[in-house]
C-alpha atoms as a PDB file:
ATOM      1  CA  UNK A   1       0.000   0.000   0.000  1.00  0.00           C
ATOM      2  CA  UNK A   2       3.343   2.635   1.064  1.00  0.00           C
ATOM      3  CA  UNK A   3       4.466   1.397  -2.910  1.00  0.00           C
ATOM      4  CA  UNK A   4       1.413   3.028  -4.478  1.00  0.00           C
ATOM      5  CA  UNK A   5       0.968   6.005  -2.675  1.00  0.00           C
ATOM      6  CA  UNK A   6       4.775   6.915  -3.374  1.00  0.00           C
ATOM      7  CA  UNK A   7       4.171   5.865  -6.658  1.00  0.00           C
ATOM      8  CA  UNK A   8       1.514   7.741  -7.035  1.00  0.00           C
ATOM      9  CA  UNK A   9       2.800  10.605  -5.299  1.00  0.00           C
ATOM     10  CA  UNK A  10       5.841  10.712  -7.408  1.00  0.00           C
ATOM     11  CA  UNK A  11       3.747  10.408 -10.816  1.00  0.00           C
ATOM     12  CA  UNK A  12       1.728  13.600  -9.793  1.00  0.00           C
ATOM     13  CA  UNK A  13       4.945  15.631  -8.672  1.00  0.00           C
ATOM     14  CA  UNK A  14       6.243  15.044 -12.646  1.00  0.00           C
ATOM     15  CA  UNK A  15       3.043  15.808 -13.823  1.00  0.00           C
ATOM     16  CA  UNK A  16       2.787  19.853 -11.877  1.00  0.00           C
ATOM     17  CA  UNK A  17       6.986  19.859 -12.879  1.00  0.00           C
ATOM     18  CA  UNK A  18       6.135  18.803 -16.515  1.00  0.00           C
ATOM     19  CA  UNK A  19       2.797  21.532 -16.339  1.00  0.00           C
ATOM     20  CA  UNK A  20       4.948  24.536 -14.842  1.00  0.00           C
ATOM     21  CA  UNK A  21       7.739  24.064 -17.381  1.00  0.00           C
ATOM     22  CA  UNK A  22       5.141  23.798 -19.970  1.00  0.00           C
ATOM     23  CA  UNK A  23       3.642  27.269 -18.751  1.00  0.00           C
ATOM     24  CA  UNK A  24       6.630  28.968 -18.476  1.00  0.00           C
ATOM     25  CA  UNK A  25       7.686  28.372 -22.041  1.00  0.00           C
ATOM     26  CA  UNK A  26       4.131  29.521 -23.388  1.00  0.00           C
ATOM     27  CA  UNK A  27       4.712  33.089 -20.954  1.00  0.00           C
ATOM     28  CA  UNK A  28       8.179  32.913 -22.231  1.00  0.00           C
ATOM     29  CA  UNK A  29       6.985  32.713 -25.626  1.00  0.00           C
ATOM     30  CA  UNK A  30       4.030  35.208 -25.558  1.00  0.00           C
ATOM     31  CA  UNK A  31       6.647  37.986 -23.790  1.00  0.00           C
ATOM     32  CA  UNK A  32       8.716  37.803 -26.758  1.00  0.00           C
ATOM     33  CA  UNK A  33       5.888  38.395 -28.931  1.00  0.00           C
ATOM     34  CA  UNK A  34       4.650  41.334 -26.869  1.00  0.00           C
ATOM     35  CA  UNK A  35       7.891  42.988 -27.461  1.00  0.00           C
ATOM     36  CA  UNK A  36       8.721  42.358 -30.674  1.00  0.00           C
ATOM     37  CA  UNK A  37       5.202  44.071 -31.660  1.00  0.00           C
ATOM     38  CA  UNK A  38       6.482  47.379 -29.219  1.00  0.00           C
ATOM     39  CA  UNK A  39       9.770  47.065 -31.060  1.00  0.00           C
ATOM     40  CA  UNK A  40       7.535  47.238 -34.659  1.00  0.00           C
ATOM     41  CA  UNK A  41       5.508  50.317 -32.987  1.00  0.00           C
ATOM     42  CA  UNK A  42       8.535  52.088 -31.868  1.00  0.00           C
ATOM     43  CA  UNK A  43      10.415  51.865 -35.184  1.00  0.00           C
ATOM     44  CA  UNK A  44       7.186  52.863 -37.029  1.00  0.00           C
ATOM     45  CA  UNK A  45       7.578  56.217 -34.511  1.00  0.00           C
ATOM     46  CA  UNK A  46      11.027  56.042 -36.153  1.00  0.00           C
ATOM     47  CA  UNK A  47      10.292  55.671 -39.637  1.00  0.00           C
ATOM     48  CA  UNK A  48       8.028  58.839 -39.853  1.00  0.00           C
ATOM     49  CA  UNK A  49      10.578  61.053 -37.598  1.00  0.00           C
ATOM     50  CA  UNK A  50      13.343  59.976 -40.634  1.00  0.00           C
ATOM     51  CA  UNK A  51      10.727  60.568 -43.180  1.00  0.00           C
ATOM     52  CA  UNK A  52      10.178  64.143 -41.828  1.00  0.00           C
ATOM     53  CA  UNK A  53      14.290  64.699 -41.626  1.00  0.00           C
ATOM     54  CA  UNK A  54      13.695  63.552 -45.492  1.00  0.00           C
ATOM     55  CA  UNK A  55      11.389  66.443 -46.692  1.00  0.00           C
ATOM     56  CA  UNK A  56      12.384  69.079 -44.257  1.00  0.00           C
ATOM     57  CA  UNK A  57      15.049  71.627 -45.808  1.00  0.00           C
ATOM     58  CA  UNK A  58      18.370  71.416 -44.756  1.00  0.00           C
ATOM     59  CA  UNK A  59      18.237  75.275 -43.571  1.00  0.00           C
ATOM     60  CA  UNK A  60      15.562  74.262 -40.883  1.00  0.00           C
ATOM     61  CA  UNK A  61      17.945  71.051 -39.895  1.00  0.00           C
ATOM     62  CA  UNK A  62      16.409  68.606 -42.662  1.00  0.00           C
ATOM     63  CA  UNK A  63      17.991  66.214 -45.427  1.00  0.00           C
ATOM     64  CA  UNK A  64      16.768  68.210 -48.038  1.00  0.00           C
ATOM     65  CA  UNK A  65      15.302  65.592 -49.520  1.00  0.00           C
ATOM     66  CA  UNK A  66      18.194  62.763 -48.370  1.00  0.00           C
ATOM     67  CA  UNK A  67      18.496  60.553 -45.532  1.00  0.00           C
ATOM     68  CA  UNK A  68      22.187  60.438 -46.407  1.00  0.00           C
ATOM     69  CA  UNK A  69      23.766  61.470 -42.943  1.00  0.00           C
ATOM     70  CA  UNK A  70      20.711  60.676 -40.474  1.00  0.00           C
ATOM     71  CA  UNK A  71      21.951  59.808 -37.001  1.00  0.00           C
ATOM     72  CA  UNK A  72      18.911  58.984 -34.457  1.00  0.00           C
ATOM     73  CA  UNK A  73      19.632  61.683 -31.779  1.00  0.00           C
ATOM     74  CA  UNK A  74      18.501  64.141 -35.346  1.00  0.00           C
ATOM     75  CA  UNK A  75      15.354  62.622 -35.212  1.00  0.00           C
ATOM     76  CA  UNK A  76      14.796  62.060 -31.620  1.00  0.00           C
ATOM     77  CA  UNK A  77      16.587  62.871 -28.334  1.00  0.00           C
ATOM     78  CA  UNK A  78      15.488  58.667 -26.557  1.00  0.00           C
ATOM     79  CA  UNK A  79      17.463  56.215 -28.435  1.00  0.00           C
ATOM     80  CA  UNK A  80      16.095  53.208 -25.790  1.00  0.00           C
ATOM     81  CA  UNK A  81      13.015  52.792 -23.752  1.00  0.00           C
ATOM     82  CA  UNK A  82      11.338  49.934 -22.016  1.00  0.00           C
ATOM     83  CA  UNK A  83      10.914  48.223 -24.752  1.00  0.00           C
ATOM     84  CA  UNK A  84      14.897  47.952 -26.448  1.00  0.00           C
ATOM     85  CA  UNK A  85      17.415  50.267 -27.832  1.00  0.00           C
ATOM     86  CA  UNK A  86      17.575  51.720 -31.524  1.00  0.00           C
ATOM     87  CA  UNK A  87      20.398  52.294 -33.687  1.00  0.00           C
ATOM     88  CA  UNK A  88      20.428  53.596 -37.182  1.00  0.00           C
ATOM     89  CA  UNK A  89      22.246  50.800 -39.440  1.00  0.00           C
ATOM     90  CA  UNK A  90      24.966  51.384 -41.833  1.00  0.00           C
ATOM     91  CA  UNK A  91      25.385  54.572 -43.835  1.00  0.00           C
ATOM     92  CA  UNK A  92      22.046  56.315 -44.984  1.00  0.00           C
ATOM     93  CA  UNK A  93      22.303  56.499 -48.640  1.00  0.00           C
ATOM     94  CA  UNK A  94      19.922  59.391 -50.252  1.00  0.00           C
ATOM     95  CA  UNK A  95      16.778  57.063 -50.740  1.00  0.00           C
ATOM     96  CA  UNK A  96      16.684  54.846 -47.722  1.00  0.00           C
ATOM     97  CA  UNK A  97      17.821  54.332 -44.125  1.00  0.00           C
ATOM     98  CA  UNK A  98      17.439  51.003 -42.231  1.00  0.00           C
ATOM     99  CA  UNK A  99      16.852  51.792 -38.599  1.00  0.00           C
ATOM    100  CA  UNK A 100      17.381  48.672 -35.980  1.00  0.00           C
ATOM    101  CA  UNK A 101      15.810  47.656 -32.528  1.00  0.00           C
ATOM    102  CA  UNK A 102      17.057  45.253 -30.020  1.00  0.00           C
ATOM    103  CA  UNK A 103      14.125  44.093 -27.503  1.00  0.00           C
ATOM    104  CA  UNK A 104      14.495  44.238 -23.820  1.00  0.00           C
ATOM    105  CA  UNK A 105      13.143  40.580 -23.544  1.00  0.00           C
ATOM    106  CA  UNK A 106      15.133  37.882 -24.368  1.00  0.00           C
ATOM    107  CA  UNK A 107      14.478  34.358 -25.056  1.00  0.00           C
ATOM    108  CA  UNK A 108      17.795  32.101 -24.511  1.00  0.00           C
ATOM    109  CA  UNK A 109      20.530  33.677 -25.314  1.00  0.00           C
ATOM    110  CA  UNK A 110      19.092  35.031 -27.918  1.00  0.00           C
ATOM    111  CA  UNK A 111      17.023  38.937 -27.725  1.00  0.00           C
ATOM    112  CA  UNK A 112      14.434  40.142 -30.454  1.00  0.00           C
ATOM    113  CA  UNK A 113      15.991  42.217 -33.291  1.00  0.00           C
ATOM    114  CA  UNK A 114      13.810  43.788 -35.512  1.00  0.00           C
ATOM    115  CA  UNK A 115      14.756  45.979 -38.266  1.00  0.00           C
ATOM    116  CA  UNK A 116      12.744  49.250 -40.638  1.00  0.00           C
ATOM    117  CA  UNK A 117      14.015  50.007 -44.023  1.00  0.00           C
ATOM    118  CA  UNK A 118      12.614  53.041 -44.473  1.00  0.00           C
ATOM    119  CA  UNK A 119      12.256  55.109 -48.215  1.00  0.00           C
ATOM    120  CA  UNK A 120       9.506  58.139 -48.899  1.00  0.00           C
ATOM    121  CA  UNK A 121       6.974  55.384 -50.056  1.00  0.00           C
ATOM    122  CA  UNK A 122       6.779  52.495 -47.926  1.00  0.00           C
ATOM    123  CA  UNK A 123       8.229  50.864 -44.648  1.00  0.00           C
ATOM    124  CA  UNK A 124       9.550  47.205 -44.660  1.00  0.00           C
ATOM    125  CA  UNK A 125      10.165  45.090 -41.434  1.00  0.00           C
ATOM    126  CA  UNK A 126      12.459  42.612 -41.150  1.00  0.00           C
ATOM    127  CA  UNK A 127      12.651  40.637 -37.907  1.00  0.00           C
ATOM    128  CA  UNK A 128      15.660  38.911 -37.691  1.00  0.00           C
ATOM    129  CA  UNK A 129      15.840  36.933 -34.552  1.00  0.00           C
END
């Protein structure tokens, strides 16, 4: 009778361990998720701060109609938040800028980047990890 209660005791205990790890993964999971979409809102804040350094003249601080030579403290003064840091990548070249976030939450050794190429037409996201 000891056998099966310890038995059964044991098979219960590896069932709540097997459940918790199980959980934590899926909150693990879902907090990545919830910052790479803050990452993708932040750099859209950052996509139409570089298109307005695009079309404002260069006597008032603009491009002049270039994003060649965009840093991100000429668009904003916060280059991290809660949610990552931001970083303009590479050189600007007249017609495009790529501007890069690194999330706050991690997953592994691993944390979310997520990247905006930004031209006077469109936006295009890249998440690469």
């Amino acid at each position: 009778m000891v056998k099966k209660q310890l038995i059964l005791i044991l098979s219960i205990m590896v069932v709540i361990i097997i459940g918790l790890s199980v959980t934590r993964m899926i909150f693990q999971a879902k907090a990545v998720e919830a910052n790479r979409k803050a990452l993708t809102n932040d750099l859209l804040y950052y996509a139409a701060k570089a298109r307005e350094f695009y079309w404002r003249p260069s006597t008032l601080g603009g491009g002049n109609r270039s994003f060649a030579g965009l840093t991100l403290p000429m668009i904003s003064t916060v280059s991290s938040n809660t949610n990552g840091r931001y970083f303009v990548v590479g050189s600007p070249t007249r017609d495009e800028v790529v501007i890069g976030g690194i999330g706050t939450v991690s997953a592994g050794k691993d944390s979310t980047l997520v990247q905006v190429i930004v031209n006077v037409q469109s936006n295009s996201f890249q998440v690469i990890q």
